[in-house]
N, C-alpha and C. Protein backbone atom coordinates (compact mmCIF):
# COMPACT_ATOMS: atom_id res chain seq x y z
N UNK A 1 -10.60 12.92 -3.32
CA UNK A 1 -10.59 13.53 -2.01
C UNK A 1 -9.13 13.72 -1.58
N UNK A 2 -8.99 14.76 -0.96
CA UNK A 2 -7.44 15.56 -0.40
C UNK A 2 -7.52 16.24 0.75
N UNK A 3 -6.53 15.33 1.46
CA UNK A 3 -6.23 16.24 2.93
C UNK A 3 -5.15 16.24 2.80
N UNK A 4 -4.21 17.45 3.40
CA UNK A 4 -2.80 17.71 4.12
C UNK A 4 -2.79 17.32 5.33
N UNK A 5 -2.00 15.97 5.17
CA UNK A 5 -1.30 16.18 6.50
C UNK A 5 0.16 16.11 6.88
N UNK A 6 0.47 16.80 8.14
CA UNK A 6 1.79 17.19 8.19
C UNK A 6 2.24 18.57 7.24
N UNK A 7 3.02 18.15 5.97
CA UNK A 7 3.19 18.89 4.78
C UNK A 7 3.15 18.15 3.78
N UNK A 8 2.30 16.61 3.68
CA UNK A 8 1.92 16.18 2.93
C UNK A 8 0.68 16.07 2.42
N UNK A 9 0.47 16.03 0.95
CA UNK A 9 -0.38 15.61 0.38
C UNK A 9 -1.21 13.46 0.96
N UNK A 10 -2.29 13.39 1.34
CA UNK A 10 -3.04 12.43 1.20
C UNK A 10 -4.48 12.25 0.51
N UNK A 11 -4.48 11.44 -0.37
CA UNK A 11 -5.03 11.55 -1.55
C UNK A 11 -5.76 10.27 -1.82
N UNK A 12 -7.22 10.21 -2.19
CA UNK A 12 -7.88 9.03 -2.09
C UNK A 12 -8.44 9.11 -3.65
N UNK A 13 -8.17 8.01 -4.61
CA UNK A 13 -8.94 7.93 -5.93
C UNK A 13 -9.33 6.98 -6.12
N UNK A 14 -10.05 6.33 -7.35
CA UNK A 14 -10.34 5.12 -8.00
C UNK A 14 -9.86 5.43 -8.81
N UNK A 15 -9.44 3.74 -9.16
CA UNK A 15 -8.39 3.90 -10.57
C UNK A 15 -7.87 2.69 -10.43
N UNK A 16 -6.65 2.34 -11.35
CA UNK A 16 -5.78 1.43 -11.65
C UNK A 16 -4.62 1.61 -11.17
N UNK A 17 -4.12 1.20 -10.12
CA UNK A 17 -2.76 1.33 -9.47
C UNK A 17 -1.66 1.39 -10.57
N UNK A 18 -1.47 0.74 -11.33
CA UNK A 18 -0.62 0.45 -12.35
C UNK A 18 -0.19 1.32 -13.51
N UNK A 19 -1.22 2.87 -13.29
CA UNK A 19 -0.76 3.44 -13.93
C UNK A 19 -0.72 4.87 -13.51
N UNK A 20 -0.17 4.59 -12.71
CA UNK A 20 0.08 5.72 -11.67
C UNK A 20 1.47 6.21 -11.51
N UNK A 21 1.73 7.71 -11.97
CA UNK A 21 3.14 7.92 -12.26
C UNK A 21 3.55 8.98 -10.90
N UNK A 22 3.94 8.03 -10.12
CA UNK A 22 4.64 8.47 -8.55
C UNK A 22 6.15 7.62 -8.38
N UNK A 23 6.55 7.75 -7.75
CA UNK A 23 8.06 7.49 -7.01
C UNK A 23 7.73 5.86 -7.22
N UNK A 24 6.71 5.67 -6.24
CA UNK A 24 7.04 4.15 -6.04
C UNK A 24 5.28 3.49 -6.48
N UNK A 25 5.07 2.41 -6.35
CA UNK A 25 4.03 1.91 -5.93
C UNK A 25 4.25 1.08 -4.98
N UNK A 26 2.67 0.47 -4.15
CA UNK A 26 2.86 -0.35 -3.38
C UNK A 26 2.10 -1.40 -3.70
N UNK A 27 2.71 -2.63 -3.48
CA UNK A 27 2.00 -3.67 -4.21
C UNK A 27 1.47 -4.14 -3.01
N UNK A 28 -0.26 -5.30 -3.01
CA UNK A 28 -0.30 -6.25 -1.75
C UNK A 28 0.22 -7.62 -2.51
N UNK A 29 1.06 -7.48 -1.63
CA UNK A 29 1.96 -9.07 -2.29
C UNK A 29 1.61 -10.03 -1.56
N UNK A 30 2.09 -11.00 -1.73
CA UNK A 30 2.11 -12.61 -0.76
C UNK A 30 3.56 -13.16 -0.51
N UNK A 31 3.66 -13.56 0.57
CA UNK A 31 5.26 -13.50 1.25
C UNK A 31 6.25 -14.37 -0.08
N UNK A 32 5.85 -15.12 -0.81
CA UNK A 32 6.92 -15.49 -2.29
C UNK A 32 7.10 -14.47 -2.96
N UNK A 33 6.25 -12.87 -2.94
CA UNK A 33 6.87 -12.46 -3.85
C UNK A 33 6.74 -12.24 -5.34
N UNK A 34 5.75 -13.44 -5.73
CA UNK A 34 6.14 -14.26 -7.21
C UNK A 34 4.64 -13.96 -7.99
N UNK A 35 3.80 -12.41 -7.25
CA UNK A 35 2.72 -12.54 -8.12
C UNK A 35 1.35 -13.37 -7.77
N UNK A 36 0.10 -13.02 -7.85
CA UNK A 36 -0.74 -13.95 -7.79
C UNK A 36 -1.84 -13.31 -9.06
N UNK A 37 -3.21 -13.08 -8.14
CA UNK A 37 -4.29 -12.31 -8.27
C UNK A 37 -4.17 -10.62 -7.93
N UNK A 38 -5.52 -10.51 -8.55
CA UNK A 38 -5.95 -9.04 -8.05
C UNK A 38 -4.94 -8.08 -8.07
N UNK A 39 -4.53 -7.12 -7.34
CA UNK A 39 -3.39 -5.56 -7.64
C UNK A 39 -2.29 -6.82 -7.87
N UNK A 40 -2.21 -7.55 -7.25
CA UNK A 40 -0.30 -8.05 -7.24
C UNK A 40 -0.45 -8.62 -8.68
N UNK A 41 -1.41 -9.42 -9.04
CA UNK A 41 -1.25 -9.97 -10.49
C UNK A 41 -1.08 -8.84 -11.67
N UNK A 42 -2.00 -8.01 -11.54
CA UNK A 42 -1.63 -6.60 -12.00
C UNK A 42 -0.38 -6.13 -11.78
N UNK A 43 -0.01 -5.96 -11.40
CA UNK A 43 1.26 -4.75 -11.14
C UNK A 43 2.42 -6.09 -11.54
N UNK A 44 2.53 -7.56 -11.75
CA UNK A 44 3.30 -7.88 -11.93
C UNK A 44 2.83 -8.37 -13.64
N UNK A 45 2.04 -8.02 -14.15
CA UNK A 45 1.82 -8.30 -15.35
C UNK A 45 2.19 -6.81 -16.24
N UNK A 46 1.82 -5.90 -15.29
CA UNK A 46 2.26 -4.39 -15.87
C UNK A 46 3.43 -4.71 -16.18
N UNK A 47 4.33 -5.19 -14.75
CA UNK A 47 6.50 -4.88 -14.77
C UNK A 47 6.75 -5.50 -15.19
N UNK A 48 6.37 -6.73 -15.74
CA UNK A 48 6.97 -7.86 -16.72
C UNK A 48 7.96 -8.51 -16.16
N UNK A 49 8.73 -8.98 -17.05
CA UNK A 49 9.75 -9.75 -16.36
C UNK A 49 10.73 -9.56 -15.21
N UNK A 50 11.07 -8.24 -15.30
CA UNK A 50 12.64 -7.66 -14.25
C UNK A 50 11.94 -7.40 -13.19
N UNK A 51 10.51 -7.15 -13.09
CA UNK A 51 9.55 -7.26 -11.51
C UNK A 51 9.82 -8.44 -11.02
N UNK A 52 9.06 -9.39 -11.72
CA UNK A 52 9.45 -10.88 -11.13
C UNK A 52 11.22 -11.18 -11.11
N UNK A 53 11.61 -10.98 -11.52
CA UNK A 53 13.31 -11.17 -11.22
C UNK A 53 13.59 -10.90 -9.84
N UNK A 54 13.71 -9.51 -9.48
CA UNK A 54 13.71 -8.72 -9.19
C UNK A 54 13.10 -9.10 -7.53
N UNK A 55 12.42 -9.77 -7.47
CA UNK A 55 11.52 -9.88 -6.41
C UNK A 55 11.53 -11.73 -6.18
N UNK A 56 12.74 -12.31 -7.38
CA UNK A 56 12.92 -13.97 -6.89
C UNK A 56 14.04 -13.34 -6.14
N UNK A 57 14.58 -12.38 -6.11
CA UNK A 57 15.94 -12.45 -5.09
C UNK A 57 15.92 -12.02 -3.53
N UNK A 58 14.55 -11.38 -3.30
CA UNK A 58 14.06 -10.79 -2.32
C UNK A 58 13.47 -12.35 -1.34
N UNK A 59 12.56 -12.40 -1.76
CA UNK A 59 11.67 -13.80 -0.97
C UNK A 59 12.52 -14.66 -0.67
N UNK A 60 11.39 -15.00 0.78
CA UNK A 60 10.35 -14.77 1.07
C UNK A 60 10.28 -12.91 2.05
N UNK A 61 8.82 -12.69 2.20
CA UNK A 61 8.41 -11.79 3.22
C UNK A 61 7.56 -12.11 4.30
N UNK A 62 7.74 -11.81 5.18
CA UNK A 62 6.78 -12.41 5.90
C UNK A 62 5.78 -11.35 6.36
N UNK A 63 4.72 -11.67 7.08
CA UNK A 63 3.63 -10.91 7.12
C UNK A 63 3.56 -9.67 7.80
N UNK A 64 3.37 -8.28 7.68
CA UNK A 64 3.76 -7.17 8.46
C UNK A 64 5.01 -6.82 7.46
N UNK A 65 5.77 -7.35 6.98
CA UNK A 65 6.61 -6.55 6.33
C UNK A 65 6.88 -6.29 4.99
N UNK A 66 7.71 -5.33 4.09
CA UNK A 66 7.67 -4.99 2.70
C UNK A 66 9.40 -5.09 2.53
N UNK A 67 9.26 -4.94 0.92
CA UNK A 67 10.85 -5.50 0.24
C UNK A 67 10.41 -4.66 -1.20
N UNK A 68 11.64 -3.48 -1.23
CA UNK A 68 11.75 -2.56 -2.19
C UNK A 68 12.45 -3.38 -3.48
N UNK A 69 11.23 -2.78 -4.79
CA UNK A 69 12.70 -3.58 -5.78
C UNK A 69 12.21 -2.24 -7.23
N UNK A 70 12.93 -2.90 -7.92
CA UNK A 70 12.68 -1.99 -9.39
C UNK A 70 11.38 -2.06 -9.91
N UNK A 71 10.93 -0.92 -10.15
CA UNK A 71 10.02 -1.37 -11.46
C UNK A 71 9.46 -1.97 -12.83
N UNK A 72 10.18 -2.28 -13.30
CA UNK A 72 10.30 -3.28 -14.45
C UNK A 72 9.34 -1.94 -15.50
N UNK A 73 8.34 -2.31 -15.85
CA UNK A 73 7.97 -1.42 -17.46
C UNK A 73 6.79 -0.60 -16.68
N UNK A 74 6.21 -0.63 -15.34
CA UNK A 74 5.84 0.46 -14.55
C UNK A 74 6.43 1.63 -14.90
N UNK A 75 5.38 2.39 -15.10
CA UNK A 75 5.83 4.32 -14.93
C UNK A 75 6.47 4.66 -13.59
N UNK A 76 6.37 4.19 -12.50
CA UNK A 76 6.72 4.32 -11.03
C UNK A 76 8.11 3.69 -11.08
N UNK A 77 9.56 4.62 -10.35
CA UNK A 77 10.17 4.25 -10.22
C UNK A 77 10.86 2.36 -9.63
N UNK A 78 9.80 2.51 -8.60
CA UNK A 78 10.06 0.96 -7.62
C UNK A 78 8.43 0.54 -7.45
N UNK A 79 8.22 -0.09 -6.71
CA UNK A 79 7.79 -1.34 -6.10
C UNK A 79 7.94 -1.74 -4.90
N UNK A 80 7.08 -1.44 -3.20
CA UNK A 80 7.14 -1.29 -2.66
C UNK A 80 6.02 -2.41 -1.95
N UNK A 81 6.90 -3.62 -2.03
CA UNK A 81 5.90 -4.93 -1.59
C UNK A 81 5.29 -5.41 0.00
N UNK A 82 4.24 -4.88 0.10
CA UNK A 82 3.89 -5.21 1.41
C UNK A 82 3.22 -6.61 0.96
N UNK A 83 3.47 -7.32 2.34
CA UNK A 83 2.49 -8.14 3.11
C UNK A 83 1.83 -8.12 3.47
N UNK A 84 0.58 -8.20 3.62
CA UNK A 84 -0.79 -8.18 4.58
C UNK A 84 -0.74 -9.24 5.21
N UNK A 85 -1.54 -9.15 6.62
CA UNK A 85 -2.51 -10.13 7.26
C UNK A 85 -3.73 -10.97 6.38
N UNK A 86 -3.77 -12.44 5.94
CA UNK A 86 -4.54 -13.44 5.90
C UNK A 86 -5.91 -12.83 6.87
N UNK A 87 -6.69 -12.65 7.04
CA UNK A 87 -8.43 -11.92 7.70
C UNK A 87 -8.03 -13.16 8.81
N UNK A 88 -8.24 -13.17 9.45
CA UNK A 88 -9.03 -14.17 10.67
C UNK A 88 -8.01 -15.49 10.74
N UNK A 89 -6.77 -15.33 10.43
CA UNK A 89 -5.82 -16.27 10.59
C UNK A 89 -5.06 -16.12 11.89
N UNK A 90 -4.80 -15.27 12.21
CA UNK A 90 -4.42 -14.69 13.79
C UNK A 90 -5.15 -13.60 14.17
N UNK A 91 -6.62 -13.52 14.54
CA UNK A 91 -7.37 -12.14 15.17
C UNK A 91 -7.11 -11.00 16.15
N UNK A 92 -6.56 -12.34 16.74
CA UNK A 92 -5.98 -11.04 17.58
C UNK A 92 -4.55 -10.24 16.92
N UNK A 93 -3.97 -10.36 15.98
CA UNK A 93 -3.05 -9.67 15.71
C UNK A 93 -3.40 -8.96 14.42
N UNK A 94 -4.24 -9.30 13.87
CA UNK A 94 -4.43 -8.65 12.38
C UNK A 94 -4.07 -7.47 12.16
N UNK A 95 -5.06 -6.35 13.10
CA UNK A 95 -5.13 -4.80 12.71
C UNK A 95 -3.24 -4.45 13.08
N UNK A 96 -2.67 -5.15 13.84
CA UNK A 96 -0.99 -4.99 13.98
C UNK A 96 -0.23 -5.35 12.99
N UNK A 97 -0.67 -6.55 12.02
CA UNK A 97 -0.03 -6.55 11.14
C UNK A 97 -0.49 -6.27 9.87
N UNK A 98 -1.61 -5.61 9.45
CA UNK A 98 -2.25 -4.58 8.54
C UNK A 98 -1.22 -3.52 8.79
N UNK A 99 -1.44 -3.01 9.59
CA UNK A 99 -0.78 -1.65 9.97
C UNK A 99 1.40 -1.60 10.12
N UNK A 100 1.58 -3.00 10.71
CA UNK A 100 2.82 -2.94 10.32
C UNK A 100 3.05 -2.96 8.96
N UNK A 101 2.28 -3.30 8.21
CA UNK A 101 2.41 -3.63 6.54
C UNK A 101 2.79 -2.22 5.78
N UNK A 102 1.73 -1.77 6.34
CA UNK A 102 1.84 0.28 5.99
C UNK A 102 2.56 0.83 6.15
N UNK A 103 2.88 0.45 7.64
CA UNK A 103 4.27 1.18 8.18
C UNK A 103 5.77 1.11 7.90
N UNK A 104 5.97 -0.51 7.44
CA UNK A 104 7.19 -0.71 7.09
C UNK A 104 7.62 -0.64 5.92
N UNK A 105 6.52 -0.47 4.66
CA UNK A 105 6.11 0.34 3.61
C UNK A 105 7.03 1.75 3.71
N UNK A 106 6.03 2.63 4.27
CA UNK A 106 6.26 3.71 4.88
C UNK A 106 7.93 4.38 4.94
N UNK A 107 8.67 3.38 5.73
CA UNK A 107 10.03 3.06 6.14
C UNK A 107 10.53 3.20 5.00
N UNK A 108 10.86 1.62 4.38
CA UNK A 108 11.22 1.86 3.26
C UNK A 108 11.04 2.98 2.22
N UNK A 109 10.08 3.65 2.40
CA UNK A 109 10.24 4.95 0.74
C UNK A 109 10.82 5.71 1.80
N UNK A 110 10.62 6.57 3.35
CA UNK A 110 11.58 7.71 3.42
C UNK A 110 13.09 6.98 3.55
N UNK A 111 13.41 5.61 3.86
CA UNK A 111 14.80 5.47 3.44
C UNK A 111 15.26 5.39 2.41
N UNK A 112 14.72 5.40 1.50
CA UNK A 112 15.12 5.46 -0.01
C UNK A 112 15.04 6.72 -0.54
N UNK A 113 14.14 7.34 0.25
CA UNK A 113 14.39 8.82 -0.31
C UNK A 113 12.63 9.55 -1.50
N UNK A 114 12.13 8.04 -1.32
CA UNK A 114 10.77 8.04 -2.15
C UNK A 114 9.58 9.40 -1.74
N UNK A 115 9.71 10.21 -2.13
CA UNK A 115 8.54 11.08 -2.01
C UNK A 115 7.23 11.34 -2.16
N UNK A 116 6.77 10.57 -3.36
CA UNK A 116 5.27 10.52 -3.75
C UNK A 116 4.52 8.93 -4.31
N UNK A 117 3.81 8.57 -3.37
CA UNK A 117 3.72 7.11 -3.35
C UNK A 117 2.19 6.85 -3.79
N UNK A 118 2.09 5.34 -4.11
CA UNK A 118 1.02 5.28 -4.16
C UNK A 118 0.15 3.80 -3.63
N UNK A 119 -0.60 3.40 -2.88
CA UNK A 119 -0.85 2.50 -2.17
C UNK A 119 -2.49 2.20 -2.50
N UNK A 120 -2.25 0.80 -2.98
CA UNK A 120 -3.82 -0.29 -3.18
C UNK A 120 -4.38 -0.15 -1.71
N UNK A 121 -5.52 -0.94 -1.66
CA UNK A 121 -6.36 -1.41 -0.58
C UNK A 121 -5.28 -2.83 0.38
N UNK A 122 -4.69 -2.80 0.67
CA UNK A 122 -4.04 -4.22 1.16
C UNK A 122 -5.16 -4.88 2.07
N UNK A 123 -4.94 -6.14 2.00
CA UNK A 123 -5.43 -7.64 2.44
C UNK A 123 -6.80 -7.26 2.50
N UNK A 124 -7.60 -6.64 1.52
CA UNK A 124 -8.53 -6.75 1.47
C UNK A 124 -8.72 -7.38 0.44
N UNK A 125 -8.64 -7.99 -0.28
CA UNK A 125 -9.25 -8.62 -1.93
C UNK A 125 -8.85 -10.14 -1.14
N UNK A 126 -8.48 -10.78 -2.30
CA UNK A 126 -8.14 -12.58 -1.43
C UNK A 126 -7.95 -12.69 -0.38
N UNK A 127 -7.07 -12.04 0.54
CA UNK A 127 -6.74 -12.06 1.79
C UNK A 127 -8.15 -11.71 2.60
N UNK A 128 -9.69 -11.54 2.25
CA UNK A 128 -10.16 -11.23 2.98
C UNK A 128 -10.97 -10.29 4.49
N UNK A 129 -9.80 -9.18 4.36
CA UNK A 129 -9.77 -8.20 5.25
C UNK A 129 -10.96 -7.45 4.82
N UNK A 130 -12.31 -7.23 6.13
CA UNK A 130 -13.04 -6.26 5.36
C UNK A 130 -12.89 -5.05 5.19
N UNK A 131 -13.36 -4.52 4.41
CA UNK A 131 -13.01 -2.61 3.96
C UNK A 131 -13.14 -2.26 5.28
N UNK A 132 -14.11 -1.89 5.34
CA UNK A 132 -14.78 -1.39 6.79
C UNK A 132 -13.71 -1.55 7.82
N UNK A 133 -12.98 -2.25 8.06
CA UNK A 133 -11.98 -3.00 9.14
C UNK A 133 -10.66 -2.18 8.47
N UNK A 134 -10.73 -2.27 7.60
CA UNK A 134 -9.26 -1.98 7.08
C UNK A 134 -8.69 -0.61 6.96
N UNK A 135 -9.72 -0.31 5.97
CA UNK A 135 -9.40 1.30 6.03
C UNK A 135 -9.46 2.17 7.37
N UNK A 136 -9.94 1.96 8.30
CA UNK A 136 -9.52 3.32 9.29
C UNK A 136 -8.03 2.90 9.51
N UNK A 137 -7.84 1.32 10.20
CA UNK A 137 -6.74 1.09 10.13
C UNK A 137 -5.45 1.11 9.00
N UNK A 138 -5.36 1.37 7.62
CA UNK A 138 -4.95 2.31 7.17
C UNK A 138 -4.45 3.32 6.88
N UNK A 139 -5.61 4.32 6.70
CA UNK A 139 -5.57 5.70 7.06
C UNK A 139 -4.90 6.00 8.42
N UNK A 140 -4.96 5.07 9.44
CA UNK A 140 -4.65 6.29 10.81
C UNK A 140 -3.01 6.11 10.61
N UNK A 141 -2.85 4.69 10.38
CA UNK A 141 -1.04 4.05 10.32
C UNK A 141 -0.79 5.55 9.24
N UNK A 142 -0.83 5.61 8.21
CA UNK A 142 -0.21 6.25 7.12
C UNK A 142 -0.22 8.07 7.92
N UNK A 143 -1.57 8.33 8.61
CA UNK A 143 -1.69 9.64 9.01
C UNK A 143 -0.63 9.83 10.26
N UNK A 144 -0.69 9.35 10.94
CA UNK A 144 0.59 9.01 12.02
C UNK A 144 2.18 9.05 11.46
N UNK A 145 2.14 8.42 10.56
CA UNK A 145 3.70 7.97 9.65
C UNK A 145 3.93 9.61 8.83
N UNK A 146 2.68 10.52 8.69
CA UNK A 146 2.89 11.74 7.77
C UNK A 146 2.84 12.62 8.76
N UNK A 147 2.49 12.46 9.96
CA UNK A 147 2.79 13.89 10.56
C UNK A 147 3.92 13.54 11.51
N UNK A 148 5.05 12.65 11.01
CA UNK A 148 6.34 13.03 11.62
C UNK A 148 7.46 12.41 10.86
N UNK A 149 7.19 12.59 9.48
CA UNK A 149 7.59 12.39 8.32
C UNK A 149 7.47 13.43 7.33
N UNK A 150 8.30 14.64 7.32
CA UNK A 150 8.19 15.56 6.47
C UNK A 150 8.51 15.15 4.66
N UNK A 151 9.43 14.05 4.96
CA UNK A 151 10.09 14.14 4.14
C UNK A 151 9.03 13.28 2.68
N UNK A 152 8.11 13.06 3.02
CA UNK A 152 6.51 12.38 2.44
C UNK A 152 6.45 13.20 1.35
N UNK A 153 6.13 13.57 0.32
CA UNK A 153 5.21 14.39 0.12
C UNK A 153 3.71 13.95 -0.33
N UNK A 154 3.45 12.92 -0.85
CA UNK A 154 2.20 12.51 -1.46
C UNK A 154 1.71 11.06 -1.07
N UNK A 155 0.94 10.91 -0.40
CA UNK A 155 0.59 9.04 -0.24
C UNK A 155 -0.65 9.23 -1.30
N UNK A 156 -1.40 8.53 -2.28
CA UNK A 156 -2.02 8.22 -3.11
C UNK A 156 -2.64 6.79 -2.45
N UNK A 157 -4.04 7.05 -2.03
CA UNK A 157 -4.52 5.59 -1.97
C UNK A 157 -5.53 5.91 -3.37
N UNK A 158 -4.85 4.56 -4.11
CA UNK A 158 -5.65 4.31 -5.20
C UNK A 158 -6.36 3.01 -4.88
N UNK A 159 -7.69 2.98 -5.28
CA UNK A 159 -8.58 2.22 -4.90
C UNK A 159 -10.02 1.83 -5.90
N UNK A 160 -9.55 0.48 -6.13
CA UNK A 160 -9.93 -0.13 -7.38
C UNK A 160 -11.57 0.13 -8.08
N UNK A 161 -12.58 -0.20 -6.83
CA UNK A 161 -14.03 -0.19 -6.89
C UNK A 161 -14.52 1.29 -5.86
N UNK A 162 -15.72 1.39 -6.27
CA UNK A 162 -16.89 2.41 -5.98
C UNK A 162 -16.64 2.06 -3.92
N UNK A 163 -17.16 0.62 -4.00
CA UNK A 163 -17.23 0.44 -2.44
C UNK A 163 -15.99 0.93 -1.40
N UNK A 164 -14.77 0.57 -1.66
CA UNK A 164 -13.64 -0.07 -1.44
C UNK A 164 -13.39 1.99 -1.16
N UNK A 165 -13.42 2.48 -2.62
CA UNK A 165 -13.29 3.97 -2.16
C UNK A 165 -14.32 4.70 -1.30
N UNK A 166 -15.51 4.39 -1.54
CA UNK A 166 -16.37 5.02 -0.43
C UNK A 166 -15.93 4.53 0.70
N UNK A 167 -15.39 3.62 1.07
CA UNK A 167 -15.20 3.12 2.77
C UNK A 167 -14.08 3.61 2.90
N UNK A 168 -12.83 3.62 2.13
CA UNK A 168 -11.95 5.07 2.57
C UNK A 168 -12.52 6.24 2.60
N UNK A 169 -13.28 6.81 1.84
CA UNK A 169 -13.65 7.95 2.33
C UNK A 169 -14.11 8.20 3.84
N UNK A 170 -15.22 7.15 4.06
CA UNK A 170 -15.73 7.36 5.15
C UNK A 170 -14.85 7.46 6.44
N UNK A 171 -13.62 6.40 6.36
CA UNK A 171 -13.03 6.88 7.12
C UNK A 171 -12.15 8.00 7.50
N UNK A 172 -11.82 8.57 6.33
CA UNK A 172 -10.91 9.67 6.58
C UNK A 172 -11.99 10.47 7.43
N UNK A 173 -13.00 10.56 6.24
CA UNK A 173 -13.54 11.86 7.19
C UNK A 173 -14.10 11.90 8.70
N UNK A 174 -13.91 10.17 9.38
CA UNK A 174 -14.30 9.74 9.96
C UNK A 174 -13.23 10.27 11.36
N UNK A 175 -11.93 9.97 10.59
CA UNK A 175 -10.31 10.27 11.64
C UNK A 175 -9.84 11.58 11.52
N UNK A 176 -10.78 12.31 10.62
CA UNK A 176 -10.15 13.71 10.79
C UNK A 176 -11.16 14.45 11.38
N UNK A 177 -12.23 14.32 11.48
CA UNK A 177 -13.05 14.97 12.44
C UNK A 177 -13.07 15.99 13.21
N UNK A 178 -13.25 17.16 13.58
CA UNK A 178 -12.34 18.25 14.77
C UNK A 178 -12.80 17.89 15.60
């Protein structure tokens, strides 16, 4: 599924983040940095060693925010480590720091100059965040960040399972609505 927005491409698939040949990827990391489970264990088993290097000099992150580093043996130039919100660890702040996660994401590739990106499901897998919850919040941060951000050209949400992509779908078509 493909919408333009702004003068960017936004783009929803299933697939394997990890082998996705764009500017950057975005990893959901955990504020060390150092790898766990799920996309982050992936994407740091893809970059091998100079990922993890690479990302002991960065940490910690804290929650809401991301830390640019190299790609290590990734096809994708960098590595674009957000933080998520823990589900139900601070409620009242979650969908703020979901969405700062995106956003400061976001930041980082047009200051770097990153054009065509590509972004997992964040704090939804271990972290708990449900789809349903997550993705509009998501989608609207990233749709907001592209229509006053020319300099974008492609966000790629790649998205692991059947569910996980149907509930992005639903929301896009949910926030683009006329």
């Amino acid at each position: 599924m493909q919408r333009t927005i702004g003068g960017a491409v936004l783009e929803l698939v299933q697939g394997d983040i990890t082998l996705q040949e764009v500017d950057a990827l975005f990893n959901a990391a955990n504020s060390r940095l150092m790898g766990g489970g799920g996309v982050d264990g992936a994407i740091h088993r893809a970059g091998g060693p100079a990922l993890l290097e690479a990302c002991r000099q960065l940490a910690p992150c804290p929650t809401g925010e991301a830390r640019l580093t190299t790609a290590g043996n990734l096809k994708a130039q960098y590595v674009i480590h957000a933080v998520g919100p823990i589900y139900q660890r601070d409620p009242a702040n979650d969908a703020a720091l979901l969405s700062s996660a995106y956003r400061s994401s976001l930041e980082l590739a047009s200051y770097h100059g990153i054009r065509r990106l590509a972004f997992p499901s964040l704090s939804t897998g271990a972290y708990g965040y449900p789809i349903d919850e997550a993705a509009p919040v998501a989608l609207s941060t990233v749709i907001t960040y592209l229509q006053q951000h020319p300099e974008i050209e492609l966000v790629r949400f790649v998205l692991f399972d059947s569910r996980t992509f149907d509930a992005y779908q639903q929301a896009l078509a949910s926030l683009l609505k006329p």
